[in-house]
PDB file of N, CA and C in Angstrom:
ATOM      1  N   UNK A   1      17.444   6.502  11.641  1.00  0.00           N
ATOM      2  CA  UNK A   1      16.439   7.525  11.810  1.00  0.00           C
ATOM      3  C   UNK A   1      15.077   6.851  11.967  1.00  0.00           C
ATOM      4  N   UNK A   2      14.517   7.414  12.821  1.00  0.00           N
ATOM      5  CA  UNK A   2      12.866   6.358  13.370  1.00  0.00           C
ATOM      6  C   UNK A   2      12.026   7.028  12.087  1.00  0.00           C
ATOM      7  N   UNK A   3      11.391   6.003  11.692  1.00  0.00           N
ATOM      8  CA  UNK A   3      10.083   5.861  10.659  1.00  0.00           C
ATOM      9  C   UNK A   3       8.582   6.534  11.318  1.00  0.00           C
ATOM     10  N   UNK A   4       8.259   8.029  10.690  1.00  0.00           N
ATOM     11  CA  UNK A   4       7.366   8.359  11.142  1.00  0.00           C
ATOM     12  C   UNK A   4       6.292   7.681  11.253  1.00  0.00           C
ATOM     13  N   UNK A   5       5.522   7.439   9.924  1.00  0.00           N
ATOM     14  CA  UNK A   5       4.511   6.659   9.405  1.00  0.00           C
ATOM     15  C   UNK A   5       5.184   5.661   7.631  1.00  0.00           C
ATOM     16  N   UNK A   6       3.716   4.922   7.563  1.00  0.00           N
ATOM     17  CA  UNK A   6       4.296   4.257   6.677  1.00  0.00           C
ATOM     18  C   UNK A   6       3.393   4.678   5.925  1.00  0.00           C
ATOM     19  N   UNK A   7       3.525   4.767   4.340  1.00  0.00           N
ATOM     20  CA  UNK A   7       2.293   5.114   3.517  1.00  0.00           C
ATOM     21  C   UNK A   7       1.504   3.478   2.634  1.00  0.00           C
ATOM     22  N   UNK A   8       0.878   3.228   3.047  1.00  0.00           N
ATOM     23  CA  UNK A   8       0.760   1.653   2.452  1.00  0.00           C
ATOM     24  C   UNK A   8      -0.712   1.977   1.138  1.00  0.00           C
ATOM     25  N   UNK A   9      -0.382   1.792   0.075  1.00  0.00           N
ATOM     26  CA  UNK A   9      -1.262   1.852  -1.149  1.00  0.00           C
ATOM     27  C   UNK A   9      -1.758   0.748  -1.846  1.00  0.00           C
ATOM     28  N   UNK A  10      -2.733   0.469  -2.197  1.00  0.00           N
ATOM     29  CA  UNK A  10      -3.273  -0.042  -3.413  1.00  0.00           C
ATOM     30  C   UNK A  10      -3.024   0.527  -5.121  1.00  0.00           C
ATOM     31  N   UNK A  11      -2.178  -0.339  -5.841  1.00  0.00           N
ATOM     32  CA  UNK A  11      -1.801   0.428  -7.000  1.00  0.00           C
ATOM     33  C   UNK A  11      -3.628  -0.120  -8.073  1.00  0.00           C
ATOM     34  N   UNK A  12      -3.729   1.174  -8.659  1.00  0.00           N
ATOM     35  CA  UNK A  12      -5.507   0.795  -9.256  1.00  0.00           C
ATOM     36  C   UNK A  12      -4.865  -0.233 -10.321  1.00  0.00           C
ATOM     37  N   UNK A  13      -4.127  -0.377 -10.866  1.00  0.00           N
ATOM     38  CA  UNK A  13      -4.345  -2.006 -12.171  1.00  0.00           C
ATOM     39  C   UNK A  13      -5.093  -2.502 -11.671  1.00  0.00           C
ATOM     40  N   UNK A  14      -5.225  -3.097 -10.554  1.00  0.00           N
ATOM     41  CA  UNK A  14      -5.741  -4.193  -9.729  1.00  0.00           C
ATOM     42  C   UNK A  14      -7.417  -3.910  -9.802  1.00  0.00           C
ATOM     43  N   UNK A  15      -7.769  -2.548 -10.492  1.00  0.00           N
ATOM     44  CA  UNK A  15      -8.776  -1.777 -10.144  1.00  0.00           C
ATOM     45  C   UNK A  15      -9.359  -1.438 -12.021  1.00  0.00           C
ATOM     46  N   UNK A  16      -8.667  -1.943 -12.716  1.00  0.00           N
ATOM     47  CA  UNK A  16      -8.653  -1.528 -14.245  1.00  0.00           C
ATOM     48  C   UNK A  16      -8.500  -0.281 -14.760  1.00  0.00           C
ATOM     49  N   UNK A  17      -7.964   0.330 -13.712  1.00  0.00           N
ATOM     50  CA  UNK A  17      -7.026   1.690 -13.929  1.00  0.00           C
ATOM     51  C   UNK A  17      -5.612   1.666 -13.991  1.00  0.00           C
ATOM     52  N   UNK A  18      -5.022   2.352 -14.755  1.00  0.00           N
ATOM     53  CA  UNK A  18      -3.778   2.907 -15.049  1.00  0.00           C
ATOM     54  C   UNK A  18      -3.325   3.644 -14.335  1.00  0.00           C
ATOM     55  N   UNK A  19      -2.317   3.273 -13.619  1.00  0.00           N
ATOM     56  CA  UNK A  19      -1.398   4.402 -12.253  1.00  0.00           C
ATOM     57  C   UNK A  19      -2.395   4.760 -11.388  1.00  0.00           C
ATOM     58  N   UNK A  20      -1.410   5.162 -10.261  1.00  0.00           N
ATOM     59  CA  UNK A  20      -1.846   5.567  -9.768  1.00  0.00           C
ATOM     60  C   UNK A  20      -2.193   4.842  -8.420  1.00  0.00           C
ATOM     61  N   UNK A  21      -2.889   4.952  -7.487  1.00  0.00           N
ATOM     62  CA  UNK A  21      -2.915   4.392  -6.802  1.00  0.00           C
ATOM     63  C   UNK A  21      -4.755   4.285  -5.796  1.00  0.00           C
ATOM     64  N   UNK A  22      -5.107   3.016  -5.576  1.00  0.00           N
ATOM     65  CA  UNK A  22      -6.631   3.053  -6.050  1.00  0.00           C
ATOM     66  C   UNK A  22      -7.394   3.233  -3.789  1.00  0.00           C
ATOM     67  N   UNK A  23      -6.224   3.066  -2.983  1.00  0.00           N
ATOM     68  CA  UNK A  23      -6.646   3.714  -1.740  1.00  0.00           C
ATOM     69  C   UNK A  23      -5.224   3.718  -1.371  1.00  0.00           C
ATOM     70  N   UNK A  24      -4.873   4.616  -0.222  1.00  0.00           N
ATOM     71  CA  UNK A  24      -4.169   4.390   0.849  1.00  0.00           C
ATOM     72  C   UNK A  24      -3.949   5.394   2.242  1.00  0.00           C
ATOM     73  N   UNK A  25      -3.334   4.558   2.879  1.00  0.00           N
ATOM     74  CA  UNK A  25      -3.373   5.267   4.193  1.00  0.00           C
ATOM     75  C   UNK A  25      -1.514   5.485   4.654  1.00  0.00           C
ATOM     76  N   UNK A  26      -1.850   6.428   5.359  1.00  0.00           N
ATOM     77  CA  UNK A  26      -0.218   7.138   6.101  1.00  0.00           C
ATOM     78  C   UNK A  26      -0.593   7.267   7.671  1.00  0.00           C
ATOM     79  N   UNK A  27      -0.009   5.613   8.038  1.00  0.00           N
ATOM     80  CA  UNK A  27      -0.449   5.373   9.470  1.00  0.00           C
ATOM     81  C   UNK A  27       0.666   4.361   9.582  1.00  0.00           C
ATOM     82  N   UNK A  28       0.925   3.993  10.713  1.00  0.00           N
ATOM     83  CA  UNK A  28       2.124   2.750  11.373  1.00  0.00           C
ATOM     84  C   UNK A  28       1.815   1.373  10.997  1.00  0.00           C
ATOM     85  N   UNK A  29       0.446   1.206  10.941  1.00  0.00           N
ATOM     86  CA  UNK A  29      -0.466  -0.046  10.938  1.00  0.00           C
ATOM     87  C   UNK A  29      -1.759   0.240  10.559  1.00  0.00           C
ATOM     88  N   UNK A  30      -2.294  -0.675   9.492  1.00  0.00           N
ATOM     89  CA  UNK A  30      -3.297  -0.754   9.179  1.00  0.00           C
ATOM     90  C   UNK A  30      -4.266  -2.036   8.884  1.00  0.00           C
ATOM     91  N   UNK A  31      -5.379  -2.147   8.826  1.00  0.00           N
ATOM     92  CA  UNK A  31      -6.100  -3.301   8.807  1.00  0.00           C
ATOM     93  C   UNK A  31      -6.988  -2.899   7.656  1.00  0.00           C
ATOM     94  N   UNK A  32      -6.949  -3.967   6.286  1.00  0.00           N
ATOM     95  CA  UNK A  32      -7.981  -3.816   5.325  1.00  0.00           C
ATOM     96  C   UNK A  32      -8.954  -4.661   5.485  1.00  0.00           C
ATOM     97  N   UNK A  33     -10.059  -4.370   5.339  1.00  0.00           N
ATOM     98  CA  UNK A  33     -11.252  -4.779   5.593  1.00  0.00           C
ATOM     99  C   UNK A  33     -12.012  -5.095   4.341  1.00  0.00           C
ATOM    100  N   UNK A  34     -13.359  -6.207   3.945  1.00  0.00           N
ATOM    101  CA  UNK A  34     -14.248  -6.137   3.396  1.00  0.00           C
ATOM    102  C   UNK A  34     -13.382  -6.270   1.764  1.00  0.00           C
ATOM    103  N   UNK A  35     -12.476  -7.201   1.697  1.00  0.00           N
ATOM    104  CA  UNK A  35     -11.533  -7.422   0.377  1.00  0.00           C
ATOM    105  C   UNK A  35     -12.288  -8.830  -0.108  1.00  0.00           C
ATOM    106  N   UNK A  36     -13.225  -8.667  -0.844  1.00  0.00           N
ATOM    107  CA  UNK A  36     -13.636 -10.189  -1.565  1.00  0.00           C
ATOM    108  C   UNK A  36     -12.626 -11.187  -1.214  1.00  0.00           C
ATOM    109  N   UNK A  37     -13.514 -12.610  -1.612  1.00  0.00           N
ATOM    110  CA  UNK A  37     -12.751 -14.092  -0.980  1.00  0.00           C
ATOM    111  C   UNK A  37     -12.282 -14.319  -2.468  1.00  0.00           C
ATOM    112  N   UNK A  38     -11.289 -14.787  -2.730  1.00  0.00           N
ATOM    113  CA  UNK A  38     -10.461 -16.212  -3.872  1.00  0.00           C
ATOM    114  C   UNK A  38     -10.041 -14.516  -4.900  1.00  0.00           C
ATOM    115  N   UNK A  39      -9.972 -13.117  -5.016  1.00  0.00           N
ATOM    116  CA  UNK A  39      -9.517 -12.261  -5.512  1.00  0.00           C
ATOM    117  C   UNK A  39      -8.051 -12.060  -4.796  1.00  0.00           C
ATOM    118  N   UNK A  40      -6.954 -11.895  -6.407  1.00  0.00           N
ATOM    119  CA  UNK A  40      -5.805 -11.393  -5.752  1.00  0.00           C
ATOM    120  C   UNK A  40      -6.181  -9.866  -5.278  1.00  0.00           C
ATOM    121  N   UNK A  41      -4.951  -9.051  -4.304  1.00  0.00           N
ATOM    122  CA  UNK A  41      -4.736  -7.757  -4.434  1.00  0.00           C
ATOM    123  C   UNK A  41      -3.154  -7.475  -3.891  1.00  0.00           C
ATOM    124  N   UNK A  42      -2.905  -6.337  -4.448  1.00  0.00           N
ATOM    125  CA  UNK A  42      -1.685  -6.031  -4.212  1.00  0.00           C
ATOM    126  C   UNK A  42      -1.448  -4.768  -3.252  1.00  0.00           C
ATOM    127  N   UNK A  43      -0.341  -4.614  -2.833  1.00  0.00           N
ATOM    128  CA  UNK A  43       0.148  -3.719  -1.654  1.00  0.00           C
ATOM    129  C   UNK A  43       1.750  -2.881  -1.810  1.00  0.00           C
ATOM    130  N   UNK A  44       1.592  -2.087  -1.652  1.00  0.00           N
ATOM    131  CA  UNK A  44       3.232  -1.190  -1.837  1.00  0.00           C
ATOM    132  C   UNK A  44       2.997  -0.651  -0.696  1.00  0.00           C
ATOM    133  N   UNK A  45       4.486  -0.386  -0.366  1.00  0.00           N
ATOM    134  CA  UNK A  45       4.995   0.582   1.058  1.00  0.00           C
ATOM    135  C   UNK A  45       5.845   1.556   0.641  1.00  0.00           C
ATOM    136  N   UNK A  46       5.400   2.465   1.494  1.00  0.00           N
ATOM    137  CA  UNK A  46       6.633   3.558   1.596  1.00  0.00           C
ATOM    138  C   UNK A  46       7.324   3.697   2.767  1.00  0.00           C
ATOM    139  N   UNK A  47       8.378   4.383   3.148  1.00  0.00           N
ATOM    140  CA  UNK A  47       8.456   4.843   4.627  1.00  0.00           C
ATOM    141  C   UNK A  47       8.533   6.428   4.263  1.00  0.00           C
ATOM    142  N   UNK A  48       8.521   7.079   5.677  1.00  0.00           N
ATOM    143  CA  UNK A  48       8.226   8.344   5.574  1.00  0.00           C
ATOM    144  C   UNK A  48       8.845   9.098   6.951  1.00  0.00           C
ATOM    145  N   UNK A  49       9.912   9.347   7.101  1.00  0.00           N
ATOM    146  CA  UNK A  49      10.566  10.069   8.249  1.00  0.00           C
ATOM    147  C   UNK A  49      11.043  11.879   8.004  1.00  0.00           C
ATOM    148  N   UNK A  50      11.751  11.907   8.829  1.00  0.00           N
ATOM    149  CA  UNK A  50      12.376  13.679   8.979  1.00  0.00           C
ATOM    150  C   UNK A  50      13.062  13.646   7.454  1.00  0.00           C
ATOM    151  N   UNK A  51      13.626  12.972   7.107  1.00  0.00           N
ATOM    152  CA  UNK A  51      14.779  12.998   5.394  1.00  0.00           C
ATOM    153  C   UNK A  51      13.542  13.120   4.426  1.00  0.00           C
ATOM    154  N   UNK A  52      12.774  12.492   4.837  1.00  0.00           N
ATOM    155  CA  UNK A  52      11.682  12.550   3.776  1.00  0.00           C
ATOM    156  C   UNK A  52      11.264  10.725   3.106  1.00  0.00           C
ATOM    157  N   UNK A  53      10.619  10.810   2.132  1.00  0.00           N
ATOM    158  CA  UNK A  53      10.346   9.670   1.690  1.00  0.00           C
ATOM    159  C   UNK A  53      11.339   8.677   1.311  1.00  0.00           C
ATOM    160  N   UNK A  54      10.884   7.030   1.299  1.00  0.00           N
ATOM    161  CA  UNK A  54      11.378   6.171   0.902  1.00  0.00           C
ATOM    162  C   UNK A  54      11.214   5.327  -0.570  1.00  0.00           C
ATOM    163  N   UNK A  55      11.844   4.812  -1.185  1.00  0.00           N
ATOM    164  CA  UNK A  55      11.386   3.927  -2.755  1.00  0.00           C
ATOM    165  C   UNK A  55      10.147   3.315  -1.474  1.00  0.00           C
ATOM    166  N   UNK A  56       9.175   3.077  -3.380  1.00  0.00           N
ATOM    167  CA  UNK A  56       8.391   2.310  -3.179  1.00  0.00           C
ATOM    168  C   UNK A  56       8.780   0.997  -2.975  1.00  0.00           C
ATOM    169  N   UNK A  57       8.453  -0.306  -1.877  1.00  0.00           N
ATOM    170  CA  UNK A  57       8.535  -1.140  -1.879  1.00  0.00           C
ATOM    171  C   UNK A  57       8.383  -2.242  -2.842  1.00  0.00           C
ATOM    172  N   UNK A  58       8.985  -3.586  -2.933  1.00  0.00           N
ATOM    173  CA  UNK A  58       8.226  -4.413  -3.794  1.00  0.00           C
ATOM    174  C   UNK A  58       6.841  -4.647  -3.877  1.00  0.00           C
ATOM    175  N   UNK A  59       6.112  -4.962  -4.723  1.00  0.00           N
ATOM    176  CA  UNK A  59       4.300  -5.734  -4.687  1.00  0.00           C
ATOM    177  C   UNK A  59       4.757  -6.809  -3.546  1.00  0.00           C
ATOM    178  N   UNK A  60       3.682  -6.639  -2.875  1.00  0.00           N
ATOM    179  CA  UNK A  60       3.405  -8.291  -2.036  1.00  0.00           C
ATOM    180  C   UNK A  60       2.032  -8.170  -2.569  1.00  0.00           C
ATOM    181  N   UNK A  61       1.692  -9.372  -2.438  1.00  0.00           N
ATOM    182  CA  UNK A  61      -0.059  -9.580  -3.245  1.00  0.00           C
ATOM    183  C   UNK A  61      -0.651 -10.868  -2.344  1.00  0.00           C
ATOM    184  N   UNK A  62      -1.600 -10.809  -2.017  1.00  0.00           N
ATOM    185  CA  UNK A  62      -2.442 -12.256  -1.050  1.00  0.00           C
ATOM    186  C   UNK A  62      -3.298 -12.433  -2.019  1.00  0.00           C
ATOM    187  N   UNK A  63      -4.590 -13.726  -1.954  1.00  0.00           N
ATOM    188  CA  UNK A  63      -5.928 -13.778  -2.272  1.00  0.00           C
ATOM    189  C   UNK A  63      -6.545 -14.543  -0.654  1.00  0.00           C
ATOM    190  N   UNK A  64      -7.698 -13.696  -0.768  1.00  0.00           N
ATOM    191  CA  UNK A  64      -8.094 -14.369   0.930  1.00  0.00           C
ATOM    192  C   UNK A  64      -8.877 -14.803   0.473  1.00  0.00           C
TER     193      UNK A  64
END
């Protein structure tokens, strides 16, 4: 079944909040912008088709 959009989030820990989730977008592709240098951050995925939603993905995490 084709993948409508993807929902890609920022979980807030990363943010010194508890749950939840601290931005995200429900688009195919996205580009984050303006993320401080030598800071980790983390990333979850969803998928999102006609059945409905997918598990949240594993954390992937960079520092740029």
């Amino acid at each position: 079944m084709k993948i409508l959009s993807l929902f890609i989030g920022m979980p807030r820990r990363g943010f010194g909040k508890p749950g939840g989730w601290a931005g995200a977008a429900i688009e195919m592709e996205i580009t984050i912008l303006s993320q401080p240098s030598g800071q980790r951050f983390e990333l979850h995925v969803l998928a999102i088709n006609k059945a409905g939603e997918s598990e949240v993905s594993n954390e992937v995490s960079a520092v740029l």
